[in-house]
N, C-alpha and C. Protein backbone atom coordinates (compact mmCIF):
# COMPACT_ATOMS: atom_id res chain seq x y z
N UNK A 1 -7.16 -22.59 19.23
CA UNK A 1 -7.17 -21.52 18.24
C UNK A 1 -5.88 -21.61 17.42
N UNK A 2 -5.79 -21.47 15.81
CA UNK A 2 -5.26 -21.69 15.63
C UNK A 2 -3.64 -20.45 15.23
N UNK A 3 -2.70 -20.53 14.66
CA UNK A 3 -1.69 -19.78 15.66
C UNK A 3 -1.91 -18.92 13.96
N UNK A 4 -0.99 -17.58 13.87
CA UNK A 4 -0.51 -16.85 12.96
C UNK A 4 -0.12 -17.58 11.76
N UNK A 5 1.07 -17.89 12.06
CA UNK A 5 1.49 -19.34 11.18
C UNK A 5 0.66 -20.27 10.33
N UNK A 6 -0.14 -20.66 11.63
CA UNK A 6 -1.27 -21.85 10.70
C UNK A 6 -1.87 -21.12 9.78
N UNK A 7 -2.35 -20.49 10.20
CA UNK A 7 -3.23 -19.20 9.03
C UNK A 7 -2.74 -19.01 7.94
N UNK A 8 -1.55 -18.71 8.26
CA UNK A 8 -0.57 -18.32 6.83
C UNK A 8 -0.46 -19.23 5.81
N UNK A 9 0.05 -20.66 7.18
CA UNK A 9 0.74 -22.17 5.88
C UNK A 9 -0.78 -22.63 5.21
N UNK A 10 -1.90 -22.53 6.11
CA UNK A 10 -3.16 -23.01 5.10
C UNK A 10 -3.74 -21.93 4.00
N UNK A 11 -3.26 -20.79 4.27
CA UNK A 11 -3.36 -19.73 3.18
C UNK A 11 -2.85 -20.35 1.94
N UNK A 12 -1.25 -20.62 2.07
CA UNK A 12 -0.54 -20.93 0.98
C UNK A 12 -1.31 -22.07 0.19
N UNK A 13 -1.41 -22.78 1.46
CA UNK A 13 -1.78 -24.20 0.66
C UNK A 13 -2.52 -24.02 -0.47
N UNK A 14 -3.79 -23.46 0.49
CA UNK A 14 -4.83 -22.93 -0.70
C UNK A 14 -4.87 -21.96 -1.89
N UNK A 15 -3.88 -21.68 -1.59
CA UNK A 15 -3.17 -20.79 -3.38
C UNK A 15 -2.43 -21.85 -3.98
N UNK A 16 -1.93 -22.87 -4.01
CA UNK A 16 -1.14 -23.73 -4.33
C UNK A 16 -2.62 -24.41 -5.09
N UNK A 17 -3.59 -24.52 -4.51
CA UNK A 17 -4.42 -25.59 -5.57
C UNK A 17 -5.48 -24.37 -6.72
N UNK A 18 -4.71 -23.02 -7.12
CA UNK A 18 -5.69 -22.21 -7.37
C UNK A 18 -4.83 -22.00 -9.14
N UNK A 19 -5.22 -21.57 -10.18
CA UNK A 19 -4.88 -20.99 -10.67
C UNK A 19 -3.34 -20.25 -10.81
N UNK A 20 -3.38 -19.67 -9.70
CA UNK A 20 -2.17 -18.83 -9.74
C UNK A 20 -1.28 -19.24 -9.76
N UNK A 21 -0.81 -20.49 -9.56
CA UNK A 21 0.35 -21.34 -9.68
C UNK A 21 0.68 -21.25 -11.35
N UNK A 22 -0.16 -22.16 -11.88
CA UNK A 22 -0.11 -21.39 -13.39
C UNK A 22 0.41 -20.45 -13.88
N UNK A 23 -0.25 -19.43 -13.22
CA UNK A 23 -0.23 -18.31 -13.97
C UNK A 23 1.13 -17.65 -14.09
N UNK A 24 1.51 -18.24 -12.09
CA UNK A 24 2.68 -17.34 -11.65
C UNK A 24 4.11 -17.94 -12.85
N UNK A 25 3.89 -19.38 -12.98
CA UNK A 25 4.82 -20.27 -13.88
C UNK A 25 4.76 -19.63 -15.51
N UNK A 26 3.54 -19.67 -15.82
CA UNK A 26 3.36 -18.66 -16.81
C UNK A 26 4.20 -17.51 -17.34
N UNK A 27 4.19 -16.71 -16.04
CA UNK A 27 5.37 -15.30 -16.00
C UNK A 27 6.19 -15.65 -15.83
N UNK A 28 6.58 -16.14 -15.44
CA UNK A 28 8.29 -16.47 -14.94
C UNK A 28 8.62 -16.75 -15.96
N UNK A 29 8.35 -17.67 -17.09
CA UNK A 29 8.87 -17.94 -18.53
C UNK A 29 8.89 -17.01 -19.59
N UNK A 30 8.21 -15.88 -19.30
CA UNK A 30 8.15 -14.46 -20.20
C UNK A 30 9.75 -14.12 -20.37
N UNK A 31 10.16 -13.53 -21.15
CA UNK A 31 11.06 -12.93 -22.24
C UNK A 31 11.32 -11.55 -20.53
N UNK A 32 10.27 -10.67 -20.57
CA UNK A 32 10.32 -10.08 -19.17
C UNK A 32 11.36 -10.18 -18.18
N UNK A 33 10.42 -11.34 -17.67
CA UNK A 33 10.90 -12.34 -16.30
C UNK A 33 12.31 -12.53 -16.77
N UNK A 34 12.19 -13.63 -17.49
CA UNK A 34 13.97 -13.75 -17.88
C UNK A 34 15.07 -12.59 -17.72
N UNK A 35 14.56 -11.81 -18.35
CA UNK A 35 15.73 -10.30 -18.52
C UNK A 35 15.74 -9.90 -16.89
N UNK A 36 14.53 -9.84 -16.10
CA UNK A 36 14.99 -9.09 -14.75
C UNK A 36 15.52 -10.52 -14.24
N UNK A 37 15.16 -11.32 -13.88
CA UNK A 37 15.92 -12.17 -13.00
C UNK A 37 17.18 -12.45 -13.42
N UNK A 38 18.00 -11.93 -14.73
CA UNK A 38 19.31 -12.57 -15.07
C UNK A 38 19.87 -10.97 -15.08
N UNK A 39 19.32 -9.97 -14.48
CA UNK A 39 19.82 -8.48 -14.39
C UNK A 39 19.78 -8.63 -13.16
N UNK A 40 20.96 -8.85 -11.73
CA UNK A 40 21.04 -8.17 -10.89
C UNK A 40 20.52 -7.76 -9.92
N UNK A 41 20.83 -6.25 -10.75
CA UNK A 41 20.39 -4.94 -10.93
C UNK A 41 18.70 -4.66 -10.46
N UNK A 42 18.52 -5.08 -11.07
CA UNK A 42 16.70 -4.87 -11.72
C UNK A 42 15.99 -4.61 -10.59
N UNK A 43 15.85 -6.07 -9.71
CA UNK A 43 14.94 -6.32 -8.54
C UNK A 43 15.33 -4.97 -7.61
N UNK A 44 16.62 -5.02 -7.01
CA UNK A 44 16.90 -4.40 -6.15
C UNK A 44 16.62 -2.82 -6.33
N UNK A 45 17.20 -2.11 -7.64
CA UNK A 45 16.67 -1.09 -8.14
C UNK A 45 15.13 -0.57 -8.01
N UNK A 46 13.96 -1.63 -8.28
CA UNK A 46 12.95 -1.62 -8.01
C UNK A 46 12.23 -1.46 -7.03
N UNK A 47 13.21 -2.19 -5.93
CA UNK A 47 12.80 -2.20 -4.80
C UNK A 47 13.18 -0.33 -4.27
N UNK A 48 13.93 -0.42 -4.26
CA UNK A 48 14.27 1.15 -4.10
C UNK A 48 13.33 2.20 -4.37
N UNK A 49 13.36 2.29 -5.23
CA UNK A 49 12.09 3.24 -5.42
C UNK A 49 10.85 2.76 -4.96
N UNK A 50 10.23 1.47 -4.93
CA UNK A 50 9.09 1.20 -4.15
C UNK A 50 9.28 1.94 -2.71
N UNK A 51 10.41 1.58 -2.31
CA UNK A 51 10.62 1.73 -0.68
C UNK A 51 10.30 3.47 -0.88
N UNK A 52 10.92 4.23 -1.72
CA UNK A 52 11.00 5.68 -2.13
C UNK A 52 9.27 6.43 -2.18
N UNK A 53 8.73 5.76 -2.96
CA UNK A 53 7.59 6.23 -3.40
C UNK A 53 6.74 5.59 -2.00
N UNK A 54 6.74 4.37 -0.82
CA UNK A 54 6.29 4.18 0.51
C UNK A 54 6.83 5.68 1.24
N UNK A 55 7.88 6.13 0.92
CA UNK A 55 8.35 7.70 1.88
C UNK A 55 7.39 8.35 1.61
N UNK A 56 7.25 9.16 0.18
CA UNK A 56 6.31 9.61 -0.46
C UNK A 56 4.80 9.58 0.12
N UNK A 57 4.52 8.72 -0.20
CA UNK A 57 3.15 8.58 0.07
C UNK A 57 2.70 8.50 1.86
N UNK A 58 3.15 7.82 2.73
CA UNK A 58 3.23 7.95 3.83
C UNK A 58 3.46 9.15 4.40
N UNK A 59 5.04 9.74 3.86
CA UNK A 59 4.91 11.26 4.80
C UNK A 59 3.84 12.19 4.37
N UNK A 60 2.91 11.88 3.00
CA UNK A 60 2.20 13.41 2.49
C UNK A 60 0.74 12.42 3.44
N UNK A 61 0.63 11.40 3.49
CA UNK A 61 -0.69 10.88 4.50
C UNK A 61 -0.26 11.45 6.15
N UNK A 62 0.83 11.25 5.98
CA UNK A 62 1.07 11.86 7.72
C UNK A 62 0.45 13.13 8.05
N UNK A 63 1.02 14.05 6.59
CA UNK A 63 0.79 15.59 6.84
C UNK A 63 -0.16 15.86 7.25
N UNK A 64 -1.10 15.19 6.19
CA UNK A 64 -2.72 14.94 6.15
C UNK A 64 -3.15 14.70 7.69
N UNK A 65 -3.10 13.43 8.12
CA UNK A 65 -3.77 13.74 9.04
C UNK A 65 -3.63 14.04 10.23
N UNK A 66 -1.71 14.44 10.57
CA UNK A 66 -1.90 15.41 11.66
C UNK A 66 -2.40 16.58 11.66
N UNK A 67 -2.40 17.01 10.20
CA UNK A 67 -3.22 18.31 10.10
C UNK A 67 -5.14 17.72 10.88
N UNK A 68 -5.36 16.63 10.93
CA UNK A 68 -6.80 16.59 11.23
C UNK A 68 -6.94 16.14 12.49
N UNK A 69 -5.38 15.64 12.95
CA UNK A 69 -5.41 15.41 14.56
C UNK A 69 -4.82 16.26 15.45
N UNK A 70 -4.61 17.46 14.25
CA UNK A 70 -4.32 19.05 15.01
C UNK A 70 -3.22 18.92 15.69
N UNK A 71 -2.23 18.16 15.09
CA UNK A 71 -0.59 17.99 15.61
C UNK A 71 0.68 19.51 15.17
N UNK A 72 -0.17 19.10 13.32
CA UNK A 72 0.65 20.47 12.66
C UNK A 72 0.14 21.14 11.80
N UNK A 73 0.24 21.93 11.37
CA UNK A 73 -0.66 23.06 9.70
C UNK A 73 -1.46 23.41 10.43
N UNK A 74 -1.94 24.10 11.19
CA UNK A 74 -3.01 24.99 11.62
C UNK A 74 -3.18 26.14 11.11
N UNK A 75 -2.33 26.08 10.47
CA UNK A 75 -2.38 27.62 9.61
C UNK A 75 -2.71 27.60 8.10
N UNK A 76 -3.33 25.92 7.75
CA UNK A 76 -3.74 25.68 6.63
C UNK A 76 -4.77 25.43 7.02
N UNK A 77 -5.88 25.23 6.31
CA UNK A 77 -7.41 24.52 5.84
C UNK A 77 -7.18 23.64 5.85
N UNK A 78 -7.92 22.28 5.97
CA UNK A 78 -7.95 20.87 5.73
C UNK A 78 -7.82 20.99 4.22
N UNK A 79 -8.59 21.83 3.38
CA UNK A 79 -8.58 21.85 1.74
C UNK A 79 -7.20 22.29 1.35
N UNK A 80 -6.58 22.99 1.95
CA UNK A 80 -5.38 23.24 1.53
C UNK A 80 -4.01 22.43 1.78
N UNK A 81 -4.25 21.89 2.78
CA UNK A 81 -3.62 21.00 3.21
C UNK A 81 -3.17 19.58 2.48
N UNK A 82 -4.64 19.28 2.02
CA UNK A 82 -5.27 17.91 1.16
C UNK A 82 -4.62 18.79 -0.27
N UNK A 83 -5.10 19.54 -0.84
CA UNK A 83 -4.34 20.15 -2.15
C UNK A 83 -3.06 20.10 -2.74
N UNK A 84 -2.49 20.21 -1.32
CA UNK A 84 -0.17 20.17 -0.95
C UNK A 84 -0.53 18.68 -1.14
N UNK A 85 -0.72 17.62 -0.67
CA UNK A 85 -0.16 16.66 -0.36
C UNK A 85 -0.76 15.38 -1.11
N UNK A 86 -1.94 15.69 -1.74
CA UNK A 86 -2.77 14.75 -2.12
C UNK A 86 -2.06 14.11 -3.17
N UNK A 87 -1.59 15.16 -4.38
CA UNK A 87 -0.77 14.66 -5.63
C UNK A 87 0.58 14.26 -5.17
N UNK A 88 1.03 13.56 -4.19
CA UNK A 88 2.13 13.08 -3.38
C UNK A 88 1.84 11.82 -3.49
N UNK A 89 0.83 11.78 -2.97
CA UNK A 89 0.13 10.47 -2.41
C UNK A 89 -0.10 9.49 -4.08
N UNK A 90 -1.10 10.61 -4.77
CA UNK A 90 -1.30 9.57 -5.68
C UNK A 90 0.22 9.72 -6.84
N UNK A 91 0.77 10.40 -7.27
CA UNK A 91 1.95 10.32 -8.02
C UNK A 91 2.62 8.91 -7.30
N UNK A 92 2.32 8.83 -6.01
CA UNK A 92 3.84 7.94 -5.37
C UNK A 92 3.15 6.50 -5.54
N UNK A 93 1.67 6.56 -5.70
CA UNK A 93 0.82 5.25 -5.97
C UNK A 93 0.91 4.77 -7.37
N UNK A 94 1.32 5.78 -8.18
CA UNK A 94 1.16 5.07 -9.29
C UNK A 94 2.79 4.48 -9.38
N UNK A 95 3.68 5.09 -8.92
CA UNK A 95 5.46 4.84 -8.84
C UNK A 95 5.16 2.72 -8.36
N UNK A 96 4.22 3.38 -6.88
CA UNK A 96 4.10 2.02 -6.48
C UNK A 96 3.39 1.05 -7.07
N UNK A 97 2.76 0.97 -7.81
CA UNK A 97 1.98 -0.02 -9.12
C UNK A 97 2.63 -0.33 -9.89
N UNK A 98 3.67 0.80 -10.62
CA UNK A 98 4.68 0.28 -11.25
C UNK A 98 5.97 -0.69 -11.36
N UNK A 99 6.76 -0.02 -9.94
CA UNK A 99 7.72 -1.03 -9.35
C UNK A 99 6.93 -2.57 -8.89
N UNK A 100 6.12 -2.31 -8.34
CA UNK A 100 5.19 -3.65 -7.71
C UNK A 100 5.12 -4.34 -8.75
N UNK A 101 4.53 -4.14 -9.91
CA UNK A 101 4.52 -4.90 -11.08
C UNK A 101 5.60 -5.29 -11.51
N UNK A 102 6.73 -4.63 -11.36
CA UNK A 102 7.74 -4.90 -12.14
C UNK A 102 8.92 -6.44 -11.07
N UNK A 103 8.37 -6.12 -9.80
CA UNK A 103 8.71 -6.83 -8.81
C UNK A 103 8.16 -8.15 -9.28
N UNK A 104 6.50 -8.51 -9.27
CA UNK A 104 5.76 -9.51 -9.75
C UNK A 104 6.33 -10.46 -10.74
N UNK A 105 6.56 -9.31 -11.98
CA UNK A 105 7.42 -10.16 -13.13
C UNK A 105 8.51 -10.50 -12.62
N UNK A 106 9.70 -10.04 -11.65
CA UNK A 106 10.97 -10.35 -11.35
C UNK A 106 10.65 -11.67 -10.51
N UNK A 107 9.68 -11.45 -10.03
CA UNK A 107 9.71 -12.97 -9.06
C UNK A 107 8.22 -13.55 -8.65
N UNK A 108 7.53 -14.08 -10.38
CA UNK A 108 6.65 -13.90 -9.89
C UNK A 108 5.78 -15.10 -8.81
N UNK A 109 6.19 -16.19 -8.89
CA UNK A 109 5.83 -17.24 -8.18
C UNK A 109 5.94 -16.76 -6.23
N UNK A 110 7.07 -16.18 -5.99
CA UNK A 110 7.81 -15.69 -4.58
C UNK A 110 6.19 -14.92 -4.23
N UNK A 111 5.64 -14.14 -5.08
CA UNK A 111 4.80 -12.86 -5.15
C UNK A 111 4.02 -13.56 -4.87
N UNK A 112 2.90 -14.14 -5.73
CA UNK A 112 1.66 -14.61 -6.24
C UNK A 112 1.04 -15.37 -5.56
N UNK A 113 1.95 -16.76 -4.87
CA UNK A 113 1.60 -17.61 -4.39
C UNK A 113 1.95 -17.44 -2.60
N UNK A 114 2.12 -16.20 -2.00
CA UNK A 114 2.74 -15.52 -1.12
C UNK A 114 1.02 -15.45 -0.51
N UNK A 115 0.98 -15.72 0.66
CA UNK A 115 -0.32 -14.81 1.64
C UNK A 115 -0.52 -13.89 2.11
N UNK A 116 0.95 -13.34 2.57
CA UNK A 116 0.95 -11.74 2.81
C UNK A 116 1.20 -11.29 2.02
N UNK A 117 1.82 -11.11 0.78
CA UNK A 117 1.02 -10.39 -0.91
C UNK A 117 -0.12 -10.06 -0.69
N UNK A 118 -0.91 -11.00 -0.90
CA UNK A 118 -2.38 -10.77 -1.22
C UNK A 118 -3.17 -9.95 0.41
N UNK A 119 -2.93 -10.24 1.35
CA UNK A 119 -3.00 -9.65 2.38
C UNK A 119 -3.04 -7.90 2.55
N UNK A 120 -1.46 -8.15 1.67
CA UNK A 120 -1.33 -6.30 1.41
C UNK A 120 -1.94 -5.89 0.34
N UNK A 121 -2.44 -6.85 -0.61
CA UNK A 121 -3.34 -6.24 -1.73
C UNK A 121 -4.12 -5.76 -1.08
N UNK A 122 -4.97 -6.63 -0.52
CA UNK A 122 -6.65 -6.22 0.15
C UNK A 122 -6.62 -4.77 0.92
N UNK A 123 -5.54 -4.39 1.88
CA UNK A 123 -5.39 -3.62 2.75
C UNK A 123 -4.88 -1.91 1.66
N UNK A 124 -4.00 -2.43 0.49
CA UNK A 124 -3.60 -1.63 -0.29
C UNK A 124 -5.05 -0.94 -1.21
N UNK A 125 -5.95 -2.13 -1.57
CA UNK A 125 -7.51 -1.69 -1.94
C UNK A 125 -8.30 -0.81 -0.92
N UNK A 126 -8.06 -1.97 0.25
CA UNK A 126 -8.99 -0.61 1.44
C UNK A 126 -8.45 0.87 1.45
N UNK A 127 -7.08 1.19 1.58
CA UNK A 127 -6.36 2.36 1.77
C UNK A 127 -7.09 2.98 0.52
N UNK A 128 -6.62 2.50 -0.74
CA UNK A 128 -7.43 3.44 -1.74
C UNK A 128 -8.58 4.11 -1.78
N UNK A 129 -9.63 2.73 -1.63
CA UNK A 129 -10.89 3.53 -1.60
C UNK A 129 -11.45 4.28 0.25
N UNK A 130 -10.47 3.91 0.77
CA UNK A 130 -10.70 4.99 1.67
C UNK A 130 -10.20 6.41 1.13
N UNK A 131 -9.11 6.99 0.82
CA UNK A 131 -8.59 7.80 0.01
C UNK A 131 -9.57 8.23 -0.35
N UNK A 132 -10.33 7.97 -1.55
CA UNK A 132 -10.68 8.43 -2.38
C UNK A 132 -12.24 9.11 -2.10
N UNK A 133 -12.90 8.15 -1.20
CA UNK A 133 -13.66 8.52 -0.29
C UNK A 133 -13.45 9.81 0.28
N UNK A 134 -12.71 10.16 1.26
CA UNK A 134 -11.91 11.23 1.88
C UNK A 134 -11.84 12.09 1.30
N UNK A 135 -11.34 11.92 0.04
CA UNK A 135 -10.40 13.26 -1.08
C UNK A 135 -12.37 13.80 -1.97
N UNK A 136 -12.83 12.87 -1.79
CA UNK A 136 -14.39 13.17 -2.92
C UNK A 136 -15.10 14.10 -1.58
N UNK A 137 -15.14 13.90 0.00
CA UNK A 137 -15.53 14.39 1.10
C UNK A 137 -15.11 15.68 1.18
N UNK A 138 -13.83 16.05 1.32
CA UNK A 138 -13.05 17.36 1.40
C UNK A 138 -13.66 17.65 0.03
N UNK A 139 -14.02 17.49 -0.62
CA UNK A 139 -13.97 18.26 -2.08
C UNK A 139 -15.71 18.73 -1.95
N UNK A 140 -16.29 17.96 -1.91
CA UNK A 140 -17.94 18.12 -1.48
C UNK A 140 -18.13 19.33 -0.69
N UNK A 141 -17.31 18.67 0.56
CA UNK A 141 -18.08 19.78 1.96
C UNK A 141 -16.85 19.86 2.70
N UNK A 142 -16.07 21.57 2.31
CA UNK A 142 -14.39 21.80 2.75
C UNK A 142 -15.16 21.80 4.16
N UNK A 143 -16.34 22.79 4.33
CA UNK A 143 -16.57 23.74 5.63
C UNK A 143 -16.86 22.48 7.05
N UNK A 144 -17.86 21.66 6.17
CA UNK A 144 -17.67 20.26 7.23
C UNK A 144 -16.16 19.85 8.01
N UNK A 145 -15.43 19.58 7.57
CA UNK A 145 -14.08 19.13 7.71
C UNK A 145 -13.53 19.82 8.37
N UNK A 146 -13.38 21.06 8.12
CA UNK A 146 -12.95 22.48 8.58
C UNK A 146 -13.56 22.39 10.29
N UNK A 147 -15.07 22.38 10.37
CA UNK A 147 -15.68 22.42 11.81
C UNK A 147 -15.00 21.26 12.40
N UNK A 148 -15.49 20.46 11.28
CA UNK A 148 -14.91 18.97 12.52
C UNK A 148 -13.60 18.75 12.84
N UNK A 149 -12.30 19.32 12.69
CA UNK A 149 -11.31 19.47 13.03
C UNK A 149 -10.89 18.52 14.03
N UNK A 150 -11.68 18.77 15.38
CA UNK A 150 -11.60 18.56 16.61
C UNK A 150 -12.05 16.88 17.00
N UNK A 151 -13.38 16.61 16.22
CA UNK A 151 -14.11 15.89 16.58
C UNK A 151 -13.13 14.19 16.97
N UNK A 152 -13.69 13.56 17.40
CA UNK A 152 -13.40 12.47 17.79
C UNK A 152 -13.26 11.66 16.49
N UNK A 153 -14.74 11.43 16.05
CA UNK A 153 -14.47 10.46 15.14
C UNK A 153 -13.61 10.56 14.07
N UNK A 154 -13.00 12.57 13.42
CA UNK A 154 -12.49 12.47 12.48
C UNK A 154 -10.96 11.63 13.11
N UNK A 155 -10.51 12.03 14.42
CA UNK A 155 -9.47 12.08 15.40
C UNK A 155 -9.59 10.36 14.89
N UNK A 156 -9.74 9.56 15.28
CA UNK A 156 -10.20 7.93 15.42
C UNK A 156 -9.64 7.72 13.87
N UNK A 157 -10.37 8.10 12.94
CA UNK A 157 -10.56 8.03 11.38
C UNK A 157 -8.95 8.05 10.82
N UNK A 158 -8.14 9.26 11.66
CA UNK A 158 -7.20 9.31 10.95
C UNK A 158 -6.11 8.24 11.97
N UNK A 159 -6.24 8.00 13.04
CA UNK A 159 -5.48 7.09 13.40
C UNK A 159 -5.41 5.77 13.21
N UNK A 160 -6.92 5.46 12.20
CA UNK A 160 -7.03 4.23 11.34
C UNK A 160 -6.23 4.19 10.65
N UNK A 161 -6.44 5.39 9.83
CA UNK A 161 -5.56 5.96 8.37
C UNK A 161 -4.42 5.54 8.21
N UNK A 162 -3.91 6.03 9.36
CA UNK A 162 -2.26 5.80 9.85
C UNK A 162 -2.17 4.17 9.75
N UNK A 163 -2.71 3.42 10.71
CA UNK A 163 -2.27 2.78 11.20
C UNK A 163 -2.25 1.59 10.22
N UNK A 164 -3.39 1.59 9.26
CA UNK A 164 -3.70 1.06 7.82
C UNK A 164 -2.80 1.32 7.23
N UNK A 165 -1.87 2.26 6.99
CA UNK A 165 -1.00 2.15 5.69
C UNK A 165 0.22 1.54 6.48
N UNK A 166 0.81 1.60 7.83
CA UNK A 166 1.73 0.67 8.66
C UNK A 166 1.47 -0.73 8.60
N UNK A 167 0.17 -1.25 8.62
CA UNK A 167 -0.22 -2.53 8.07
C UNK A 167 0.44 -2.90 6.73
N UNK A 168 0.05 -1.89 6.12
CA UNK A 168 0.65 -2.60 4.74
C UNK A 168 2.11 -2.43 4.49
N UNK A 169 2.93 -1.47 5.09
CA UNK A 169 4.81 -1.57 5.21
C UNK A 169 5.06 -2.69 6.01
N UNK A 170 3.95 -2.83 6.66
CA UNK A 170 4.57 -4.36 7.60
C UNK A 170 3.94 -5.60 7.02
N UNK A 171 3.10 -5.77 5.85
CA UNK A 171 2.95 -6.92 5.39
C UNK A 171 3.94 -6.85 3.90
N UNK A 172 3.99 -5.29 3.47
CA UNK A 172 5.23 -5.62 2.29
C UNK A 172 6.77 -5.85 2.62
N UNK A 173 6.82 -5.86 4.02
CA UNK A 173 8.08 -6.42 4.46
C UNK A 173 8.01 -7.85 4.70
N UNK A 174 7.38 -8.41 5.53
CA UNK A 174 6.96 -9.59 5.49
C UNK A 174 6.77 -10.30 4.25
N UNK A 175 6.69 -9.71 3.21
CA UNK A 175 6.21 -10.87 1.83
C UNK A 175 7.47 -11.55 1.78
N UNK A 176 8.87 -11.14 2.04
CA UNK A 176 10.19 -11.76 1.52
C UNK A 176 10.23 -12.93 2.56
N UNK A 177 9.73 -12.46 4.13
CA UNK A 177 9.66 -14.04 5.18
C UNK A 177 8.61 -15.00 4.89
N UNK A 178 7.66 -14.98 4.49
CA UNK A 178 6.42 -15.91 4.24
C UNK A 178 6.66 -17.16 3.22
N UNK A 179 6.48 -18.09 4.18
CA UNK A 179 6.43 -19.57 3.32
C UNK A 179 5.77 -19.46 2.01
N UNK A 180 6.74 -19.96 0.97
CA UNK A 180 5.65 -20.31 -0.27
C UNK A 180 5.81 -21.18 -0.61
């Protein structure tokens, strides 16, 4: 079987014969690119607030679903709960689209041609449309949510939740170790 590693280095490989090599060479020669990579400043700044807007969004998902694994807020509604914290979540998603992008242009070959990048894309897509799923559910049927409080599967659901967006702080840490 083959190891973590292997997975990874034949990942790369196979971005290496794709397009994105191009593309990533492409950016890097932008007017953009140039200005952040000869600023410093720029990357690291960026990174900051990414890391800022990961606080963000993580602690208002926490709230969330210890409120549904009945840790804390019992004295809120699941709807009210989701109401406080939801515009946390997405304000700090769009912070994170922004810096991320702006990261891309700063380095974009490091990014692009990276396996755990794209790794945390996929996982960063699942988180969303789980989200959004969720947030369209509470909005449908509060009183559902409300009963099921207790239930197992919501219990299970949110320790996915969790454990899905730790996936992705631990593959956007990992993008800076990964062979490219």
């Amino acid at each position: 079987m083959p190891s973590l590693s292997d997975i990874l280095f034949s990942f790369t490989e196979w971005l290496r014969t794709t397009p994105l090599v191009d593309f990533a060479i492409w950016i890097s020669n932008t007017r953009l690119s140039l200005t952040i990579g000869t600023h410093f400043w720029v990357i690291p700044i960026l990174q900051t607030v990414h890391i800022l807007s990961i606080a963000a969004s993580f602690g208002s998902i926490l709230m969330i679903n210890f409120r549904l694994l009945g840790l804390n807020g019992s004295t809120r509604t699941v709807v009210q709960t989701v109401d406080r914290y939801q515009p946390w979540i997405w304000w700090a998603l769009l912070l994170l689209v922004v810096t991320g992008l702006g990261m891309i242009v700063g380095e974009p070959v490091r990014e692009l041609i990276n396996p755990v990048f794209w790794i945390k894309m996929v996982l960063v897509v699942v988180a969303v449309l789980v989200s959004l799923g969720f947030q369209g559910s509470v909005r449908r049927d509060a009183a559902r949510w409300e009963a099921a409080g207790g239930a197992m599967a919501v219990k299970l659901g949110s320790v996915g939740i969790i454990l899905l967006w730790c996936a992705i702080m631990v593959a956007g840490r990992w993008i800076a170790y990964a062979p490219v």
